[in-house]
N, C-alpha and C. Protein backbone atom coordinates (compact mmCIF):
# COMPACT_ATOMS: atom_id res chain seq x y z
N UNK A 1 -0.19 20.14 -0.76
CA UNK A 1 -1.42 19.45 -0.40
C UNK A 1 -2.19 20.26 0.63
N UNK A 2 -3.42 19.68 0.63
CA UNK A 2 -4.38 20.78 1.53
C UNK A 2 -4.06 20.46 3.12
N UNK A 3 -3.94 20.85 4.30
CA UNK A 3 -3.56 20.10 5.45
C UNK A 3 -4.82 18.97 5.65
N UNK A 4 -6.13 18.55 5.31
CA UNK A 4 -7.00 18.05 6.18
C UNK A 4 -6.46 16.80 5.24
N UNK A 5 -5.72 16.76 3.95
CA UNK A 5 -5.77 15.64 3.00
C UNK A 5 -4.16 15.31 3.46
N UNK A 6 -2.94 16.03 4.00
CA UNK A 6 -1.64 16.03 4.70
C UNK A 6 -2.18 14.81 5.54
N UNK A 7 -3.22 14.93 6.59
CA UNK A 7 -3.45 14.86 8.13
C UNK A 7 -4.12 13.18 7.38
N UNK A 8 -4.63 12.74 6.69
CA UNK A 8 -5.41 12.06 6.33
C UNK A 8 -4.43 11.02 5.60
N UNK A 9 -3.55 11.33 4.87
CA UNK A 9 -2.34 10.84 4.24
C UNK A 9 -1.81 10.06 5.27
N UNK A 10 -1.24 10.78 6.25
CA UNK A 10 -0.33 10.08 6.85
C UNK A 10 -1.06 9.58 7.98
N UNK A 11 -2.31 9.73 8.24
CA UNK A 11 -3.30 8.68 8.91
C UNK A 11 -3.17 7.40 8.31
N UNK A 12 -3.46 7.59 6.85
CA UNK A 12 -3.52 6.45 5.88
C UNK A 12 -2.38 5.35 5.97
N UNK A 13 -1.61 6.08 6.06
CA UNK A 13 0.14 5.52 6.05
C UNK A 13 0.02 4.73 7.08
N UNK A 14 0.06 5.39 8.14
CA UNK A 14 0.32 4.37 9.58
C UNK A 14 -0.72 3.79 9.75
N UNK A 15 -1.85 3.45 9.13
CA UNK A 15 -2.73 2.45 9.13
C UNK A 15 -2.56 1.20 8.45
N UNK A 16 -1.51 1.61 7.19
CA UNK A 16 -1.09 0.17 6.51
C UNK A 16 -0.07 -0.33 7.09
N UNK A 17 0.73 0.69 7.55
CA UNK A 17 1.80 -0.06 8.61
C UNK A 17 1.70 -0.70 9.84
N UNK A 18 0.69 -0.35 10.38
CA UNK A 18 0.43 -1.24 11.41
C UNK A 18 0.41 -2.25 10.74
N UNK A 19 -0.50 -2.89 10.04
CA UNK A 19 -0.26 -4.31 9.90
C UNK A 19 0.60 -5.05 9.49
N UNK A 20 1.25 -4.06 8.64
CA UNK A 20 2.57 -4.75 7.60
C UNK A 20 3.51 -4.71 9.59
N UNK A 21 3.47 -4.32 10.08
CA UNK A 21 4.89 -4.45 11.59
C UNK A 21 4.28 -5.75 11.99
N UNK A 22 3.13 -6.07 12.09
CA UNK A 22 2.79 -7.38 12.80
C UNK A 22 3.19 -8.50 12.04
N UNK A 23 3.01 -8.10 10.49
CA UNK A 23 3.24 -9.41 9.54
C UNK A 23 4.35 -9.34 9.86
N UNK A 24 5.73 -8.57 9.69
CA UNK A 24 6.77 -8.58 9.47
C UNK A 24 7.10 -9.18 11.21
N UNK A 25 6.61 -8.79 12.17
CA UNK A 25 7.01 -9.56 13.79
C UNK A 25 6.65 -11.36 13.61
N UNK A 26 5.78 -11.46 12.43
CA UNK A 26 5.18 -12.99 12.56
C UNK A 26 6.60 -13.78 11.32
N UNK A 27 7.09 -12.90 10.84
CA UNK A 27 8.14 -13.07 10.30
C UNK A 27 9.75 -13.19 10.50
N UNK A 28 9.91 -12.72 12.15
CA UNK A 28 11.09 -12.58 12.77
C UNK A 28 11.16 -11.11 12.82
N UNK A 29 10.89 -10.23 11.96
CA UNK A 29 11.57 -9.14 12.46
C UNK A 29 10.77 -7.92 13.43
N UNK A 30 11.36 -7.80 14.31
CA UNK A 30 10.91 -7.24 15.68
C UNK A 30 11.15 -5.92 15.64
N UNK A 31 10.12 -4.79 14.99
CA UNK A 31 9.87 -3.78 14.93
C UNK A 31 9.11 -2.72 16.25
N UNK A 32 9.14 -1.60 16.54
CA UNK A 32 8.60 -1.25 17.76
C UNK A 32 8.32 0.38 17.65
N UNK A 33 7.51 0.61 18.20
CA UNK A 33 7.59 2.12 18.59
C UNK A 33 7.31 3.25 17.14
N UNK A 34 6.41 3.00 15.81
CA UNK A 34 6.23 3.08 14.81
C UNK A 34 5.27 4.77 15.41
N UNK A 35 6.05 5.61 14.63
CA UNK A 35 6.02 7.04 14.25
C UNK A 35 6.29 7.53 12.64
N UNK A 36 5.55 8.67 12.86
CA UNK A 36 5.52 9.19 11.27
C UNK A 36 6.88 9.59 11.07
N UNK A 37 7.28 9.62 9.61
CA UNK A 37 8.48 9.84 9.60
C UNK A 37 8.69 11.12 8.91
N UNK A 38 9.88 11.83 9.20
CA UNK A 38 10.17 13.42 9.20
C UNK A 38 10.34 13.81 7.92
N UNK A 39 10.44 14.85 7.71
CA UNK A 39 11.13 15.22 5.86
C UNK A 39 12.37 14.62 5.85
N UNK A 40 12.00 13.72 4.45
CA UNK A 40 13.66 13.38 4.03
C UNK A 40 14.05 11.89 4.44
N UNK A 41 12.55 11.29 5.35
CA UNK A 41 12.32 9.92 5.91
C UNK A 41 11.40 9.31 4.97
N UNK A 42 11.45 8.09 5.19
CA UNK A 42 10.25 7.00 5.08
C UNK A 42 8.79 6.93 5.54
N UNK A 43 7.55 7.27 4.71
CA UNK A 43 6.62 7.30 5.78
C UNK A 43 6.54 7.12 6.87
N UNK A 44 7.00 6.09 7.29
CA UNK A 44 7.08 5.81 9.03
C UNK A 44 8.29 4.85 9.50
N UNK A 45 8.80 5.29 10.35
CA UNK A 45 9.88 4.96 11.13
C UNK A 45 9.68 4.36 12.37
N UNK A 46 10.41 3.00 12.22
CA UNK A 46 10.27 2.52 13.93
C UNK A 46 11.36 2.02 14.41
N UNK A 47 11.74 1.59 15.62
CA UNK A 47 12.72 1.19 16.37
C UNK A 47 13.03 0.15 16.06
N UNK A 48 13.87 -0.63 16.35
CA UNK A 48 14.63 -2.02 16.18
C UNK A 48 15.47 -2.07 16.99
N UNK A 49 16.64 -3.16 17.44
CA UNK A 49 17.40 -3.42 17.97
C UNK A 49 18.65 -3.07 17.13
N UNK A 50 18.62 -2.94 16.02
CA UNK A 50 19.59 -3.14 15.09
C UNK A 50 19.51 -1.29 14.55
N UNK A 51 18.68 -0.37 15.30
CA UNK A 51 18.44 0.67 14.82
C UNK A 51 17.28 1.06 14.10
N UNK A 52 17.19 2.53 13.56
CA UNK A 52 15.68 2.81 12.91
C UNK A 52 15.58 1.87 11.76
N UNK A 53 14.45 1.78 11.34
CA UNK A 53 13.71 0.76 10.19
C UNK A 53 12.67 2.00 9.60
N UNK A 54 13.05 2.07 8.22
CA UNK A 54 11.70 2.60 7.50
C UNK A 54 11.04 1.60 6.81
N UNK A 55 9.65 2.15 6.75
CA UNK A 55 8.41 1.66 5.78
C UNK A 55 7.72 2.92 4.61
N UNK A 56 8.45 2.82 3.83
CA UNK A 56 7.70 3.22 2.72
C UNK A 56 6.04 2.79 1.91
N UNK A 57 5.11 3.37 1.94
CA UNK A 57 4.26 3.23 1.63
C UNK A 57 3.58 3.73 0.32
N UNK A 58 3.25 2.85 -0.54
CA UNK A 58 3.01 3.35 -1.87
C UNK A 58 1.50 2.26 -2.58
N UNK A 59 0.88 3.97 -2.66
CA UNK A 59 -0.13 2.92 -3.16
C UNK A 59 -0.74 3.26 -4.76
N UNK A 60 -0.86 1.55 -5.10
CA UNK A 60 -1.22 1.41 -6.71
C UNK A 60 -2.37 1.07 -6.76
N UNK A 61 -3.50 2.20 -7.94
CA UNK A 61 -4.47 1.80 -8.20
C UNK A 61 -4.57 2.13 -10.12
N UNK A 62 -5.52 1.27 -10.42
CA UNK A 62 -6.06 1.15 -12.02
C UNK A 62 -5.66 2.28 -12.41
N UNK A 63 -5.88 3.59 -12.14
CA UNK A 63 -6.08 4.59 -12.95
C UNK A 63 -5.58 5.80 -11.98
N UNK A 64 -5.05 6.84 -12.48
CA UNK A 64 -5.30 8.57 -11.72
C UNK A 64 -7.01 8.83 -11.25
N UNK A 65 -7.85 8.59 -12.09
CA UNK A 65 -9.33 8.43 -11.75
C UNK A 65 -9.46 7.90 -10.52
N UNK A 66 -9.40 6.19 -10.83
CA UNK A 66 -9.47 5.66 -9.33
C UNK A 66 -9.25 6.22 -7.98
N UNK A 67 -7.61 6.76 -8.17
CA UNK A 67 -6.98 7.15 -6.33
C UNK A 67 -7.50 8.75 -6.40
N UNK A 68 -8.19 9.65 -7.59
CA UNK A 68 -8.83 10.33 -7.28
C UNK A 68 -10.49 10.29 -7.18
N UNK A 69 -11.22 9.30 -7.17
CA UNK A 69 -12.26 9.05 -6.88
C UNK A 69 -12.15 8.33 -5.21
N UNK A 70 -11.12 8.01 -4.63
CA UNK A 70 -10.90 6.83 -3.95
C UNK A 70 -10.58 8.36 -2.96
N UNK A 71 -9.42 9.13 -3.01
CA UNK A 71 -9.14 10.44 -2.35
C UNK A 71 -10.20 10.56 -1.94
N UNK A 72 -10.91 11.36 -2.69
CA UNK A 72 -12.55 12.29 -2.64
C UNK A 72 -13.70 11.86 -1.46
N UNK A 73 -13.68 10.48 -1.65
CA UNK A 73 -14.31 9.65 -1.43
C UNK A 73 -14.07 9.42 0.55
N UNK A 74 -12.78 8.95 0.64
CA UNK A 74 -11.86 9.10 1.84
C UNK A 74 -11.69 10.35 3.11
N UNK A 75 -11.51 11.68 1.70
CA UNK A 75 -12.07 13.16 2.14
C UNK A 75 -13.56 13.38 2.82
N UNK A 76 -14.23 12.83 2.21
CA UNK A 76 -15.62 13.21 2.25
C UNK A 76 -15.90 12.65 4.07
N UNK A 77 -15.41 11.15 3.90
CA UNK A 77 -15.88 10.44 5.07
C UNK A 77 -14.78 11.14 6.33
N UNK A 78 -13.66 11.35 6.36
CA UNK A 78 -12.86 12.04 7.52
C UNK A 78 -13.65 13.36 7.45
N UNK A 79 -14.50 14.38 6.73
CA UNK A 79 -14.73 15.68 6.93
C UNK A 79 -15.56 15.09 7.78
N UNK A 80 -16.72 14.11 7.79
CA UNK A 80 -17.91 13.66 8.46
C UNK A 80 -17.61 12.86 9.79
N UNK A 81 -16.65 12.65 9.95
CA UNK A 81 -16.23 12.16 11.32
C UNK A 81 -16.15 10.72 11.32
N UNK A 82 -16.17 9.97 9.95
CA UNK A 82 -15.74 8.85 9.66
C UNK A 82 -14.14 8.38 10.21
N UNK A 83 -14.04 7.18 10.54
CA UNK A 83 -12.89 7.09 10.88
C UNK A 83 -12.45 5.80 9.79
N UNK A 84 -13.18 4.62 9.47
CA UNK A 84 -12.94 3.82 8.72
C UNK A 84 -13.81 3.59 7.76
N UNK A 85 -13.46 2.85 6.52
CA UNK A 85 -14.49 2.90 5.37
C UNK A 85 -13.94 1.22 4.89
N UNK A 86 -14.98 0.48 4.83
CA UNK A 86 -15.17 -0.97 4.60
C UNK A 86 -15.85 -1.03 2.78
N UNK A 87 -15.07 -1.17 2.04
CA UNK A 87 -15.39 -1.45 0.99
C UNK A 87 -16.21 -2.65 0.40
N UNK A 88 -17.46 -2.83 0.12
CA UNK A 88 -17.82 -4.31 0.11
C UNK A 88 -18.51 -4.21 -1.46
N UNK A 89 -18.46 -5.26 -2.21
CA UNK A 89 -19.35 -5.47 -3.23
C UNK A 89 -20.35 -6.28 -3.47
N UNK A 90 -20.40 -6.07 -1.60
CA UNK A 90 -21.71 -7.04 -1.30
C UNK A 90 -23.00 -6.55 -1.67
N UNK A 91 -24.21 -7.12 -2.69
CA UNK A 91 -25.35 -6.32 -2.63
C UNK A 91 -25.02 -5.61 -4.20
N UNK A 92 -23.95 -5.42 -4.85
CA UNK A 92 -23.70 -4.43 -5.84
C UNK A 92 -23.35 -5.11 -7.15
N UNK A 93 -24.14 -4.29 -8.51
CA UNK A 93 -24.06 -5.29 -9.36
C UNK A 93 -22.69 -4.35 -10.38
N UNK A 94 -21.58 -5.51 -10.82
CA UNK A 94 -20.58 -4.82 -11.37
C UNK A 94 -20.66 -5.31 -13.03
N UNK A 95 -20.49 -4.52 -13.51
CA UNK A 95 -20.33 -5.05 -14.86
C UNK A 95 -19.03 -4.49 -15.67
N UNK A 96 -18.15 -5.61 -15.82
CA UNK A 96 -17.06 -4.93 -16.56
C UNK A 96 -17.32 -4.57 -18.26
N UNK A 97 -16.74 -3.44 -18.06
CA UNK A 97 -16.70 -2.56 -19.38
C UNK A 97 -15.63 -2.49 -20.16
N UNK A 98 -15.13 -2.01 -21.11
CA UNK A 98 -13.60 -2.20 -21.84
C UNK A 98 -12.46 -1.40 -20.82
N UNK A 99 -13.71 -0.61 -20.66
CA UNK A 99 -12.33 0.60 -19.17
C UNK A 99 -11.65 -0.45 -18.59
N UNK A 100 -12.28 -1.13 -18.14
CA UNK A 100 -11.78 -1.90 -17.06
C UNK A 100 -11.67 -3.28 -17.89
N UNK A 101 -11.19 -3.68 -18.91
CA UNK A 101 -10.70 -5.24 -19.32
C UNK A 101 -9.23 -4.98 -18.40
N UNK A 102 -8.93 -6.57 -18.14
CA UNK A 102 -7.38 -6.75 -18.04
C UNK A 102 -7.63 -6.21 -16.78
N UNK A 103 -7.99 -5.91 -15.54
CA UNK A 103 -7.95 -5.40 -14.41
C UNK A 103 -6.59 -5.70 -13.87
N UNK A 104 -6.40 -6.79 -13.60
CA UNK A 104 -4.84 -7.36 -12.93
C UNK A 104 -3.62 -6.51 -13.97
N UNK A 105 -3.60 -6.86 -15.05
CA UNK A 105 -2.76 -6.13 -15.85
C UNK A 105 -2.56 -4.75 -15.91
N UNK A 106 -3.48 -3.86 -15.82
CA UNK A 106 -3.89 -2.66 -15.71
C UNK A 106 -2.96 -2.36 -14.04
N UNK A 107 -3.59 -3.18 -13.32
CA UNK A 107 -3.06 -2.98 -11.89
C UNK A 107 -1.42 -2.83 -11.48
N UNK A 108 -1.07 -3.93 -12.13
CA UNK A 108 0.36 -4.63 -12.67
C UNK A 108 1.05 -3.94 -13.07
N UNK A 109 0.25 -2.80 -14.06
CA UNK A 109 1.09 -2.02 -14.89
C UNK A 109 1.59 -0.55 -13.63
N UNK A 110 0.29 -0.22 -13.14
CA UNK A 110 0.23 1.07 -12.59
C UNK A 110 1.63 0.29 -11.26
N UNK A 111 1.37 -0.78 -10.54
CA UNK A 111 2.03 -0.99 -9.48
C UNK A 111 3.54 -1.14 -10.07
N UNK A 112 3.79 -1.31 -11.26
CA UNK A 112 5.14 -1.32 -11.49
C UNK A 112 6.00 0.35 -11.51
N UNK A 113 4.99 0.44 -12.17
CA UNK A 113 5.39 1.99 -12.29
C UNK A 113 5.90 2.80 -10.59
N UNK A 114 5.03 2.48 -9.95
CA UNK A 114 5.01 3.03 -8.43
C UNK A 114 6.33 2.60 -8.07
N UNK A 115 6.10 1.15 -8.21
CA UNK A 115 7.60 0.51 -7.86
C UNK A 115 9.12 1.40 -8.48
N UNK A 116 9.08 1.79 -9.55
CA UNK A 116 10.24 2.15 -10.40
C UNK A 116 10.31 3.54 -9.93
N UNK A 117 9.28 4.24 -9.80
CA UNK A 117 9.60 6.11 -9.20
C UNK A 117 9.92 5.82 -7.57
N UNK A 118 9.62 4.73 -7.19
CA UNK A 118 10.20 4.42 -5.38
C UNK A 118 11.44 4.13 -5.37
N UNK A 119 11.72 3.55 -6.57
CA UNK A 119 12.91 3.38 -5.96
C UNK A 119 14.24 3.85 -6.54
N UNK A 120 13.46 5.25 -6.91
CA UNK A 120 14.30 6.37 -7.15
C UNK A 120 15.09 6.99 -5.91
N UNK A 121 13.95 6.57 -4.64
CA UNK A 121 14.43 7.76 -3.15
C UNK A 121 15.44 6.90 -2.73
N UNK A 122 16.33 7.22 -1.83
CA UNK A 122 16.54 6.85 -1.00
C UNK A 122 16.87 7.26 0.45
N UNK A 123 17.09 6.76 1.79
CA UNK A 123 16.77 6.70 2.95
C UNK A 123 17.96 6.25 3.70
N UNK A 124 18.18 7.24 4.81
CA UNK A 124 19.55 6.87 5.50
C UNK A 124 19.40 6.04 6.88
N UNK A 125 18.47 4.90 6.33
CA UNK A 125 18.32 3.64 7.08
C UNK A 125 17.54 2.45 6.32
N UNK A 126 18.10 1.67 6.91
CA UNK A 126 17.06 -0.03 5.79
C UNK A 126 15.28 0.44 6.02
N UNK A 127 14.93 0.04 5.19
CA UNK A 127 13.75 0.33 4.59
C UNK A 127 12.95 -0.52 3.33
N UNK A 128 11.81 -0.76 3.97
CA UNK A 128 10.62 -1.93 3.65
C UNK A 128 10.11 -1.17 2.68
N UNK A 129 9.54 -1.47 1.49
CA UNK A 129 8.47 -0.74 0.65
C UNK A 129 7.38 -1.47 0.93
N UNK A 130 5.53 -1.05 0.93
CA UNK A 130 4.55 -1.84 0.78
C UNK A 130 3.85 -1.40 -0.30
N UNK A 131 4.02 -1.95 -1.65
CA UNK A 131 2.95 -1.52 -2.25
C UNK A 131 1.75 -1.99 -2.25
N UNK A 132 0.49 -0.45 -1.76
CA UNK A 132 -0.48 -1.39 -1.46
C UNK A 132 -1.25 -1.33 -2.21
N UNK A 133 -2.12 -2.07 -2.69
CA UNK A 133 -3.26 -2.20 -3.49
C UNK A 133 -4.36 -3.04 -3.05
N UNK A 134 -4.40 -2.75 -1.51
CA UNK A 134 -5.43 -3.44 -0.72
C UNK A 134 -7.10 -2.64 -0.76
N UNK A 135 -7.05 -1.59 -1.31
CA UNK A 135 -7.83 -1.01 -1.58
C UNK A 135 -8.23 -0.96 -3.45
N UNK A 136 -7.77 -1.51 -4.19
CA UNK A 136 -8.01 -2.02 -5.31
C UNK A 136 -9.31 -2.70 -5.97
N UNK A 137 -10.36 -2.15 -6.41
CA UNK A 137 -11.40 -3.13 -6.54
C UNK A 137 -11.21 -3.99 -7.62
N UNK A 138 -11.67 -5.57 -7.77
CA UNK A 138 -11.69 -6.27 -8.61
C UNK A 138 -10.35 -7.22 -8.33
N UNK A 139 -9.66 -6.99 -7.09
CA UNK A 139 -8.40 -7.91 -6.95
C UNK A 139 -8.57 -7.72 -5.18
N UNK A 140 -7.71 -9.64 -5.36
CA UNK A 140 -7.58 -10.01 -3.86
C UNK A 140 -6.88 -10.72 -3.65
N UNK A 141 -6.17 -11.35 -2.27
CA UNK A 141 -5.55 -12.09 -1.96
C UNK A 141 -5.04 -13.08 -3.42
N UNK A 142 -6.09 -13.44 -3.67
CA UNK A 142 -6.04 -14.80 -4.95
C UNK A 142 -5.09 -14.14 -5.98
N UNK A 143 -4.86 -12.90 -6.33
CA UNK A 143 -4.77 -12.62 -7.52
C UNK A 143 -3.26 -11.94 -6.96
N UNK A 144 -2.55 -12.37 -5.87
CA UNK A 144 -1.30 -12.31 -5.31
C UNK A 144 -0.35 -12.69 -6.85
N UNK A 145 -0.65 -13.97 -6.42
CA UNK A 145 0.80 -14.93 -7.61
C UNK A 145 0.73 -14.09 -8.64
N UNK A 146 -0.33 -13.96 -9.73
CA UNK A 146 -0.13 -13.21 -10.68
C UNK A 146 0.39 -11.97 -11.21
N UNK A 147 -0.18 -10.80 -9.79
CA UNK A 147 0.43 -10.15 -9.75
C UNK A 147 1.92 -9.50 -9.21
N UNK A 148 2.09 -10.08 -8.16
CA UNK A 148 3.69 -10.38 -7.93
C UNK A 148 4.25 -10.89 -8.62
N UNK A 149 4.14 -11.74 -9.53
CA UNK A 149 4.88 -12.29 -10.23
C UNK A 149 4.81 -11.39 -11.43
N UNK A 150 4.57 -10.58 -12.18
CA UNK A 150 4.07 -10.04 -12.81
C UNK A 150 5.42 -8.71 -12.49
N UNK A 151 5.36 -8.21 -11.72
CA UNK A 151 6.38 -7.12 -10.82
C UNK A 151 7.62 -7.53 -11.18
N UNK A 152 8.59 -6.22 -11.33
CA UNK A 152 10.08 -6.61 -11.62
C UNK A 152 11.37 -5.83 -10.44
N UNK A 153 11.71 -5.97 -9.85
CA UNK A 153 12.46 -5.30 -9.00
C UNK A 153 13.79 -4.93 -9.88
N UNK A 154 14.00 -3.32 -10.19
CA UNK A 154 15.00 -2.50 -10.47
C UNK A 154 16.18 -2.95 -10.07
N UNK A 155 16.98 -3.24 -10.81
CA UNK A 155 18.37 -3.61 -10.22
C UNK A 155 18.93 -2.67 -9.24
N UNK A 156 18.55 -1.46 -9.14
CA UNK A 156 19.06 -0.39 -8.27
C UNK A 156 18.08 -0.41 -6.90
N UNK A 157 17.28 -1.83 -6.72
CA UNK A 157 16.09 -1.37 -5.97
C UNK A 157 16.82 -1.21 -4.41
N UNK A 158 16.66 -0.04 -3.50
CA UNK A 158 17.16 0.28 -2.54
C UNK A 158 16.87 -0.51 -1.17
N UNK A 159 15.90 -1.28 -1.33
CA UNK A 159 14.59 -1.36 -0.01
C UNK A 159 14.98 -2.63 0.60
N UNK A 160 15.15 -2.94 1.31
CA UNK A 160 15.37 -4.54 2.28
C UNK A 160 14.47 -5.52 1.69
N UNK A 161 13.66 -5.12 1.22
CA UNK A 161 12.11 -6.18 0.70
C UNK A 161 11.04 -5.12 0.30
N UNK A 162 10.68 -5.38 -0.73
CA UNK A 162 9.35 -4.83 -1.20
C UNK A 162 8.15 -6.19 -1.13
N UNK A 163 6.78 -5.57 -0.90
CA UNK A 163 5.77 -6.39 -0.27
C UNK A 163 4.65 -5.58 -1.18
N UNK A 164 4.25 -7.00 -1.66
CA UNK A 164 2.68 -6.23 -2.48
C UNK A 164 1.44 -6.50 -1.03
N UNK A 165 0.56 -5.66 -0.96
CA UNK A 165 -0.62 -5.74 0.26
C UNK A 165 -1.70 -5.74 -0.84
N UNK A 166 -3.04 -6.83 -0.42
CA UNK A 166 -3.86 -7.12 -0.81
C UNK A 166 -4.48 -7.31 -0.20
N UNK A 167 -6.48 -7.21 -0.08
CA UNK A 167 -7.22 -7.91 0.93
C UNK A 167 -6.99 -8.99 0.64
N UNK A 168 -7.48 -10.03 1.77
CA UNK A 168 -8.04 -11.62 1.39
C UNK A 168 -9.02 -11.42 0.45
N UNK A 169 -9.33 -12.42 -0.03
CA UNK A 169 -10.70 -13.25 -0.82
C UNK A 169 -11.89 -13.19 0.26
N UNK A 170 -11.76 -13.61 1.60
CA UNK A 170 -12.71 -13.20 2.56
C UNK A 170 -12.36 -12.30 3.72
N UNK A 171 -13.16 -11.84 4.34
CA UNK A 171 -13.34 -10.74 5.13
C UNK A 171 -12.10 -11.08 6.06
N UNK A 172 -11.16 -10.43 6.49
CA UNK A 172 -10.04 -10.65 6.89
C UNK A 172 -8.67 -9.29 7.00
N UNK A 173 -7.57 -9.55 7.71
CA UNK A 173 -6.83 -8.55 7.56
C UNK A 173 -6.17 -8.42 6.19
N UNK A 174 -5.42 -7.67 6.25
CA UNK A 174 -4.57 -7.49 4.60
C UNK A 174 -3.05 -8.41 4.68
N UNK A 175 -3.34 -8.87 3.74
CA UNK A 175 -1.97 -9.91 3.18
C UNK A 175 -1.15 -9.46 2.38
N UNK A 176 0.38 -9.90 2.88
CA UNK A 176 1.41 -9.41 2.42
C UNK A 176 2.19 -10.11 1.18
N UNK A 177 2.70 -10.04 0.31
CA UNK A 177 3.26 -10.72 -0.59
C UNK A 177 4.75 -10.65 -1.49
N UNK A 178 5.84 -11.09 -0.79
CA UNK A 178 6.85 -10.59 -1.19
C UNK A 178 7.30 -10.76 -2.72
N UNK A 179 7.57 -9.31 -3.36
CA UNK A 179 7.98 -9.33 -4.74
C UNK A 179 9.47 -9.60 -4.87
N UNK A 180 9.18 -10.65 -5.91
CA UNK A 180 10.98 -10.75 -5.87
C UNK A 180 11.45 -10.62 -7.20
């Protein structure tokens, strides 16, 4: 990878983890001190009482197109000194096309897949997966049940809990959704 898209990656990373440590503290578990994690780690690693904790971060979108239009896009705004990018489809007129029938399904499909090559790795400490698809257009909070439910966890799945991330339906932080 190029370093400015390295540097941007794992910006990305510990930006979804921050929130997923707060959900997971509003949940009982008391995470702390969240750093990138080394070769051969979990995106990011944090402290516990009970020892290190990884968070794996994996994100599912519609298409290779998408997370390379979505990359590009991401690139463009960190070269410019952007620090955050607010996606809105406020003001914007969408019209679905056959590309895009089945959006959730399509989504469903790609996030399973993510799921099944994750949990190929494994990690020499307990470890959270988030798949996120909070950046997903055409899905939100609402479209949780379906798609979690929708998800199959690998009998070999390694991870303490895997968590689908979604925006809300309204302007809000990102919501977590445990796949079971």
């Amino acid at each position: 990878m190029i370093p400015d898209h390295d540097d941007l990656k794992r910006r990305h990373q510990l930006g979804v983890a921050t929130p997923f440590i707060a959900f997971l503290t509003s949940e009982g578990v008391e995470l702390h001190d969240a750093r990138d994690g080394l070769p051969g780690e979990p995106d990011v690693v944090c402290s516990s009482d009970a020892g290190p904790v990884g968070i794996e971060i994996a994100d599912g979108y519609m298409s290779g197109g998408d997370a390379a239009q979505l990359w590009s896009m991401a690139r463009a705004v960190d070269r410019a000194g952007g620090r955050r990018t607010i996606v809105s489809s406020t003001g914007l007129e969408i019209s679905i096309s056959p590309l895009i029938a089945e959006p959730d399904a399509r989504l469903a499909a790609s996030l399973q897949e993510t799921l099944e090559r994750h949990c190929r790795s494994r990690f020499g400490m307990p470890t959270y997966l988030v798949l996120n698809a909070s950046h997903a257009p055409l899905a939100d909070s609402r479209d949780a049940p379906r798609l979690a439910g929708a998800l199959r966890l690998p009998a070999d799945c390694p991870y303490v809990a895997v968590y689908l991330c979604l925006m809300p339906s309204t302007p809000g932080e990102r919501a977590y959704f445990r796949v079971r």
